[in-house]
N, C-alpha and C. Protein backbone atom coordinates (compact mmCIF):
# COMPACT_ATOMS: atom_id res chain seq x y z
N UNK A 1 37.05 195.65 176.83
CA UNK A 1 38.00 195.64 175.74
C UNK A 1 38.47 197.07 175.54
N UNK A 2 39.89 197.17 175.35
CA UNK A 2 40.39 198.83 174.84
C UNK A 2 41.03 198.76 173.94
N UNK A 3 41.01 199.80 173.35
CA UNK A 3 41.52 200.26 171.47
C UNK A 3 42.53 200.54 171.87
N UNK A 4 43.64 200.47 171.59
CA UNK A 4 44.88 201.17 170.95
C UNK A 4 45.84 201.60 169.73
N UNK A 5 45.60 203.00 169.41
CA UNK A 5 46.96 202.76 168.32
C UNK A 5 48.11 202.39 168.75
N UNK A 6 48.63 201.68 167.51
CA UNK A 6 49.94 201.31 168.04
C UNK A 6 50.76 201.30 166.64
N UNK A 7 51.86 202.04 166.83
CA UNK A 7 52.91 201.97 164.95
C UNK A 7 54.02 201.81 165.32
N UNK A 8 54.66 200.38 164.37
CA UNK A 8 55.75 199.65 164.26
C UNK A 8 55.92 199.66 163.37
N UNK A 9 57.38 200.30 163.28
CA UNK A 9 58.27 200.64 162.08
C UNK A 9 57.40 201.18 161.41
N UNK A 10 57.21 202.48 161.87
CA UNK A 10 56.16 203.13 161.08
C UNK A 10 55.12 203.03 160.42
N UNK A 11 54.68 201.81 160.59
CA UNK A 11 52.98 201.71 160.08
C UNK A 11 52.15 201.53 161.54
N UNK A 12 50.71 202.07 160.81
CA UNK A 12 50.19 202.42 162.67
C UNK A 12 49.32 201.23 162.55
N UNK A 13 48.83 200.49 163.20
CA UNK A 13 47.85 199.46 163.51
C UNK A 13 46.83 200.08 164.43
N UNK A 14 45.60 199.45 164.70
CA UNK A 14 44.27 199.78 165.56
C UNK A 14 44.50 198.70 166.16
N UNK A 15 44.37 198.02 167.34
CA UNK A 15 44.47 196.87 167.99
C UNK A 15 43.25 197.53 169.37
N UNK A 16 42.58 195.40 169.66
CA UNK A 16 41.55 195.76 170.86
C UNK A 16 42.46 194.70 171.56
N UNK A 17 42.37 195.34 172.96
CA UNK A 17 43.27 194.26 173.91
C UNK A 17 42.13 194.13 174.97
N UNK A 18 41.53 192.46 175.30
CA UNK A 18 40.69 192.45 176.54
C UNK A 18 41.81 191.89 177.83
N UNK A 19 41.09 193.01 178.64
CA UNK A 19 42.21 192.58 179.78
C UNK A 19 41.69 191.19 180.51
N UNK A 20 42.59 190.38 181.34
CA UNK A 20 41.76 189.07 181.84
C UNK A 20 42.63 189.20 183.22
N UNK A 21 41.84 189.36 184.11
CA UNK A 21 42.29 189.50 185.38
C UNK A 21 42.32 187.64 186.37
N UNK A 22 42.90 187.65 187.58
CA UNK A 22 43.12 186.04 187.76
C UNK A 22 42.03 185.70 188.37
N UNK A 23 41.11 187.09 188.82
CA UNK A 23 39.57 186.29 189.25
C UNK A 23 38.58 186.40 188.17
N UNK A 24 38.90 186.71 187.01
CA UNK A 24 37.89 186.33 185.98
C UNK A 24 38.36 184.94 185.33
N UNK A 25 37.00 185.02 185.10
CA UNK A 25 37.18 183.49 183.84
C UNK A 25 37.77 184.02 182.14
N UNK A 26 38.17 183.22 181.45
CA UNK A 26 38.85 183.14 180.57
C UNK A 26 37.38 183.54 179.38
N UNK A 27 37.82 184.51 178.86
CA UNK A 27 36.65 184.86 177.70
C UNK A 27 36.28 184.04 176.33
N UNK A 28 35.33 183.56 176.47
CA UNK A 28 34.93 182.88 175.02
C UNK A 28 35.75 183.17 173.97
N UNK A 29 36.27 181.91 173.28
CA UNK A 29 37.25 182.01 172.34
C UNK A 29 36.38 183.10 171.10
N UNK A 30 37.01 184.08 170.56
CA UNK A 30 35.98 184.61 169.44
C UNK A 30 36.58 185.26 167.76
N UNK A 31 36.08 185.25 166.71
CA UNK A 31 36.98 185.22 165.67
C UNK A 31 37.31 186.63 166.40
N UNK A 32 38.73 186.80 165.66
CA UNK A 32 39.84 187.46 165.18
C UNK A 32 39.02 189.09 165.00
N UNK A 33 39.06 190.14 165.39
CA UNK A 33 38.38 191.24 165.05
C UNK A 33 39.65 192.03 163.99
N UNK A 34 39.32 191.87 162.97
CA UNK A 34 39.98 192.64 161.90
C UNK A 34 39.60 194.07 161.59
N UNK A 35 40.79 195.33 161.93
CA UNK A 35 40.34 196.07 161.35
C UNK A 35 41.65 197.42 160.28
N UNK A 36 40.88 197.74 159.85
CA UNK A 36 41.86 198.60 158.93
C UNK A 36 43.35 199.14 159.64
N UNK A 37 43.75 199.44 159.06
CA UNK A 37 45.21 200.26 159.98
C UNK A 37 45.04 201.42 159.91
N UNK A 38 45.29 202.05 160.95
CA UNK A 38 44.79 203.45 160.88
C UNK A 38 46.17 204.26 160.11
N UNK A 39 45.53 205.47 159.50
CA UNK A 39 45.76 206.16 158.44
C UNK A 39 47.62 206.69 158.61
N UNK A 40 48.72 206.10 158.25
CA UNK A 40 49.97 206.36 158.75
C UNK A 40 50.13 207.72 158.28
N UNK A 41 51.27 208.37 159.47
CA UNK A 41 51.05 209.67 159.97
C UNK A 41 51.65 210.49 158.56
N UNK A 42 51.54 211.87 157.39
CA UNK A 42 51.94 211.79 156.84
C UNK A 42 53.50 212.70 157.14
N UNK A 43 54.52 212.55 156.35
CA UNK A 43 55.93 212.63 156.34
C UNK A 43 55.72 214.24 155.80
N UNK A 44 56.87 215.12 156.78
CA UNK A 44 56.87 216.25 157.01
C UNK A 44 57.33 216.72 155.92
N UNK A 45 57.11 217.88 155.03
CA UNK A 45 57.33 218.65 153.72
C UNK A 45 58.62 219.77 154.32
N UNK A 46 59.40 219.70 152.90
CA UNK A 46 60.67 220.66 153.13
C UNK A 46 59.79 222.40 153.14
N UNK A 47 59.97 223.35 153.59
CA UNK A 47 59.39 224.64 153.71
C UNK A 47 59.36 224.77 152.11
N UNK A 48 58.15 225.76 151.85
CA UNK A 48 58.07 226.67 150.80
C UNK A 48 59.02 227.26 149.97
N UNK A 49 59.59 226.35 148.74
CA UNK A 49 60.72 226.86 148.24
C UNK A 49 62.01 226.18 148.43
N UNK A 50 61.97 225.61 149.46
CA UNK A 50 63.29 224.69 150.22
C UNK A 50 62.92 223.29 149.47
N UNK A 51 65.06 222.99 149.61
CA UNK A 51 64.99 221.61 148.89
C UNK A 51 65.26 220.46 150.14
N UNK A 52 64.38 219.41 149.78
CA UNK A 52 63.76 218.31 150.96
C UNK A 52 65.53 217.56 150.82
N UNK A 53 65.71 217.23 151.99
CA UNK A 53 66.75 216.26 152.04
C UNK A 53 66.15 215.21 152.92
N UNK A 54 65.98 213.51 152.07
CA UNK A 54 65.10 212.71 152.79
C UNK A 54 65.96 211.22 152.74
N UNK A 55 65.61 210.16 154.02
CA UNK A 55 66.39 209.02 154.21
C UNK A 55 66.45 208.23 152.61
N UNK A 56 67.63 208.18 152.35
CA UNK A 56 67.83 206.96 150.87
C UNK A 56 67.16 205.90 151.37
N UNK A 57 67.60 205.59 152.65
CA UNK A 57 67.20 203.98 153.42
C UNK A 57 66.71 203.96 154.54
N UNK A 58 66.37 202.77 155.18
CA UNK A 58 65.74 203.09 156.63
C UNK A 58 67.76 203.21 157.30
N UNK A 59 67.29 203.38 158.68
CA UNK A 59 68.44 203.02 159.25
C UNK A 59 68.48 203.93 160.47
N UNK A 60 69.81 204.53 161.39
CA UNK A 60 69.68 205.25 162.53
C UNK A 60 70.72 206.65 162.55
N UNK A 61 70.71 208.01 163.07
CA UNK A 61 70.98 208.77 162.61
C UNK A 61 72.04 208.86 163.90
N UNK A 62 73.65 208.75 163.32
CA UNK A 62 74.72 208.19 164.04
C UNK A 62 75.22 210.00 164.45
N UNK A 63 75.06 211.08 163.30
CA UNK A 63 75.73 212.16 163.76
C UNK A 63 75.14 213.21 163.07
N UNK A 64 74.98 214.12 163.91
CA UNK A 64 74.05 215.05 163.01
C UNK A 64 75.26 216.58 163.03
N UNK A 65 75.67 217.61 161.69
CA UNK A 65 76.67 217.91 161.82
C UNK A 65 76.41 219.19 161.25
N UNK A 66 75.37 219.96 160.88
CA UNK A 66 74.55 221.12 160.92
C UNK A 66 73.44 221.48 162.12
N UNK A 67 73.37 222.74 161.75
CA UNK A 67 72.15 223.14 162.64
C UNK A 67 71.14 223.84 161.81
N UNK A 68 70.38 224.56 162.54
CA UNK A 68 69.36 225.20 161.12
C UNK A 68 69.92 226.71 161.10
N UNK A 69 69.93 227.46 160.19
CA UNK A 69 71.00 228.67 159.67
C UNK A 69 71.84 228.26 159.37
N UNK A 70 72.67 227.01 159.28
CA UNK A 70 74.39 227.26 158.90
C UNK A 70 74.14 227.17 157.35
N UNK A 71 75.48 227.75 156.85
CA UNK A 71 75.14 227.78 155.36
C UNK A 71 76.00 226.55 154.93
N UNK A 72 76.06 225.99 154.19
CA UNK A 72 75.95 224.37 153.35
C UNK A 72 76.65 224.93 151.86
N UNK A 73 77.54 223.95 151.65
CA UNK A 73 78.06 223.62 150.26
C UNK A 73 77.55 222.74 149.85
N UNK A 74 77.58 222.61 148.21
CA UNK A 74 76.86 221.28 147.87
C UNK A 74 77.64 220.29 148.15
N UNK A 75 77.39 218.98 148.41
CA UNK A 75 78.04 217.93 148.54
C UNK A 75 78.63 218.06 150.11
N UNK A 76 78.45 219.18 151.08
CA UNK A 76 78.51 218.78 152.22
C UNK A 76 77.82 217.68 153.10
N UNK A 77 78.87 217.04 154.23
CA UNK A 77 77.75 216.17 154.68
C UNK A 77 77.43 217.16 155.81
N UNK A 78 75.55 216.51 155.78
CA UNK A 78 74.45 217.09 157.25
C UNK A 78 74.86 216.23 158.22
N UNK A 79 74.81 215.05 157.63
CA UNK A 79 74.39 213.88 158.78
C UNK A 79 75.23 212.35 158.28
N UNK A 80 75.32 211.75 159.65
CA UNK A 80 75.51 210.20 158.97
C UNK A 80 74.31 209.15 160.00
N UNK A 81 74.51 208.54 158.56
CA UNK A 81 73.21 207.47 158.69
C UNK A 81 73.53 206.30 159.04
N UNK A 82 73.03 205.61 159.63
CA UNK A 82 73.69 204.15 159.88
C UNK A 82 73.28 203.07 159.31
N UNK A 83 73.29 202.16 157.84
CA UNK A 83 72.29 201.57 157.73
C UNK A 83 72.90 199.98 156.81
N UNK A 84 72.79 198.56 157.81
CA UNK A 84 73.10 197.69 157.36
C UNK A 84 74.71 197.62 158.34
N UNK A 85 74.79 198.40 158.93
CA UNK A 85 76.16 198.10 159.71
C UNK A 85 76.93 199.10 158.68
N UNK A 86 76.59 199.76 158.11
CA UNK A 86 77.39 200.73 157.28
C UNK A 86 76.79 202.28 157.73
N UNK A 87 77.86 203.19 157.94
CA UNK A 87 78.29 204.55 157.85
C UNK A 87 77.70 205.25 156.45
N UNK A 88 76.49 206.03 156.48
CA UNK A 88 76.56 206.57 154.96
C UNK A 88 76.54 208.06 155.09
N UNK A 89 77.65 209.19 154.37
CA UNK A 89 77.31 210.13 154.68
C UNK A 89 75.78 210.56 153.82
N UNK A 90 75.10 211.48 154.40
CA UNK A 90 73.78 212.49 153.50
C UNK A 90 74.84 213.89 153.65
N UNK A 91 74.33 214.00 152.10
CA UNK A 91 75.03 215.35 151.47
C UNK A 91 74.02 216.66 151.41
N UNK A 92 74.54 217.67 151.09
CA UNK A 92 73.45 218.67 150.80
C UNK A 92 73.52 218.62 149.22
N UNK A 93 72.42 218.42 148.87
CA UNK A 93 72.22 218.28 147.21
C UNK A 93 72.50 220.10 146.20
N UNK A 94 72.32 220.45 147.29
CA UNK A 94 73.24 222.36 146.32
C UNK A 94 73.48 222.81 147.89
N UNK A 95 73.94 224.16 147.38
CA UNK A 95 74.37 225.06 148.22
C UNK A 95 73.42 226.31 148.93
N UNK A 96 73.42 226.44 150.10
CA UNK A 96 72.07 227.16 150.67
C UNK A 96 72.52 227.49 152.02
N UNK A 97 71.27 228.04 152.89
CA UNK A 97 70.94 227.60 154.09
C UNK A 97 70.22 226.76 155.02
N UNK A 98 70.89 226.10 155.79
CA UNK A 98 69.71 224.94 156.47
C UNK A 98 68.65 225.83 156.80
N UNK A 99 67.68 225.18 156.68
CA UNK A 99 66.39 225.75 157.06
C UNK A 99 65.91 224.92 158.47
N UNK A 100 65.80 223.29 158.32
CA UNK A 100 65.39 223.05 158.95
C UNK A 100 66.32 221.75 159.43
N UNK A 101 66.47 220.97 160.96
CA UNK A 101 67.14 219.76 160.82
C UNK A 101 65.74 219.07 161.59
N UNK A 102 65.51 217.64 160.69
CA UNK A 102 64.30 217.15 161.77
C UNK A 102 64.20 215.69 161.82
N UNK A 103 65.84 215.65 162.55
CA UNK A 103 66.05 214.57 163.19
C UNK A 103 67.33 215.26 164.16
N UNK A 104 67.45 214.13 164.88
CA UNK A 104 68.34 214.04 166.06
C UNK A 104 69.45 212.53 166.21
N UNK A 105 70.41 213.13 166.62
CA UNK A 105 71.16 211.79 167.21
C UNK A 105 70.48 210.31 167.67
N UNK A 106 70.55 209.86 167.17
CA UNK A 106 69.96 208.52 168.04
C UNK A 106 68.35 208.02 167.30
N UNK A 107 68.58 209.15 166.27
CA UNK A 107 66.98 208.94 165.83
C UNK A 107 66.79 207.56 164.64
N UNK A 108 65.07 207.07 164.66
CA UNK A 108 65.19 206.03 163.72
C UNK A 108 64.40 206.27 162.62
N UNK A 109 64.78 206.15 161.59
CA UNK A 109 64.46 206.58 160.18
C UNK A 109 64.12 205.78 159.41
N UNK A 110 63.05 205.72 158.48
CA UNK A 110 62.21 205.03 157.31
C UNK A 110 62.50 205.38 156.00
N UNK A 111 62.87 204.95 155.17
CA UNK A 111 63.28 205.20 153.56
C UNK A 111 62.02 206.86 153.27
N UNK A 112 63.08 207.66 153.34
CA UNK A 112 61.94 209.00 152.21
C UNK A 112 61.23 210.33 153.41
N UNK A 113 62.00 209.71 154.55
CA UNK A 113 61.74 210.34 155.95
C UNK A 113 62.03 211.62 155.78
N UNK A 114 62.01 212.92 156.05
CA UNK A 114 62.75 214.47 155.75
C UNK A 114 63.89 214.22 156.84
N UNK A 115 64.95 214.77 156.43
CA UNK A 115 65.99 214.57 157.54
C UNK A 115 66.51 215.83 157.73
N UNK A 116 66.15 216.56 156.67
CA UNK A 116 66.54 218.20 156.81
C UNK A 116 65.85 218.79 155.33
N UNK A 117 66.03 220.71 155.59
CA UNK A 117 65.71 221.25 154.31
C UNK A 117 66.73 222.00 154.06
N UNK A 118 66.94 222.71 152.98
CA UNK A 118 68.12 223.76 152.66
C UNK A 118 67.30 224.43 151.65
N UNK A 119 67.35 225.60 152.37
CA UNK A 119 67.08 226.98 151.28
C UNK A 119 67.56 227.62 150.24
C-alpha cells in the first residue's frame, strides 16, 4: 500500500492506494481507511507593511498587467480574473509600488488567494 498527498481545489487529502497487479489475486475486501486531511498549505502574506491584494472569488487569471516595481494608481487594474464566464478587473486598492505579483497567466485561484502586494 502507498500514501499519497493529493490537493483538489485546494484542499489536500492523505490517500492509501494498493496497487493490484494481473498476477495477484484481488485483496480482501476491507473497511474504508479514514484519515484526516492533511494540514492545507497556508496562503502567502502581503510583505511587511504592504497592502495584500487577494482573489474576491475562485476563478482563472486571464491577464496579468503589472510587474513588481511598477508604480500603481488607486483603482488601477493588476490583473483580470476570470470567474463564472465573466471578465473581472482586480484594482489596486491605493496608490504605491508593486511589491510583489504571485500569480501568472493561466493561473488557478481560490477565494482570498494573494494575487499581488503594493507598498
Amino acid at each position: 500500500m502507498k500514501r499519497f498527498n493529493i490537493t483538489v481545489n485546494g484542499k489536500a487529502y492523505d490517500v492509501a492506494v494498493e496497487e493490484v497487479g494481473a498476477d495477484s489475486a484481488p485483496a480482501a475486501a476491507t473497511p474504508a481507511q479514514t484519515a484526516a486531511p492533511a494540514a492545507a498549505p497556508v496562503p502567502a502574506a502581503a510583505p511587511a507593511g504592504g497592502t495584500a491584494v487577494k482573489a474576491p472569488m475562485p476563478g482563472n487569471i486571464l491577464e496579468v498587467k503589472v510587474n513588481p516595481g511598477d508604480t500603481v494608481a488607486e483603482g488601477q487594474v493588476l490583473m483580470v480574473l476570470e470567474a463564472m464566464k465573466m471578465e473581472n478587473d482586480i484594482v489596486a486598492p491605493k496608490a504605491g509600488t508593486v511589491a510583489s505579483v504571485n500569480v501568472k497567466k493561466g493561473d488557478s485561484v481560490n477565494r482570498d488567494d494573494l494575487l499581488a502586494s503594493i507598498q
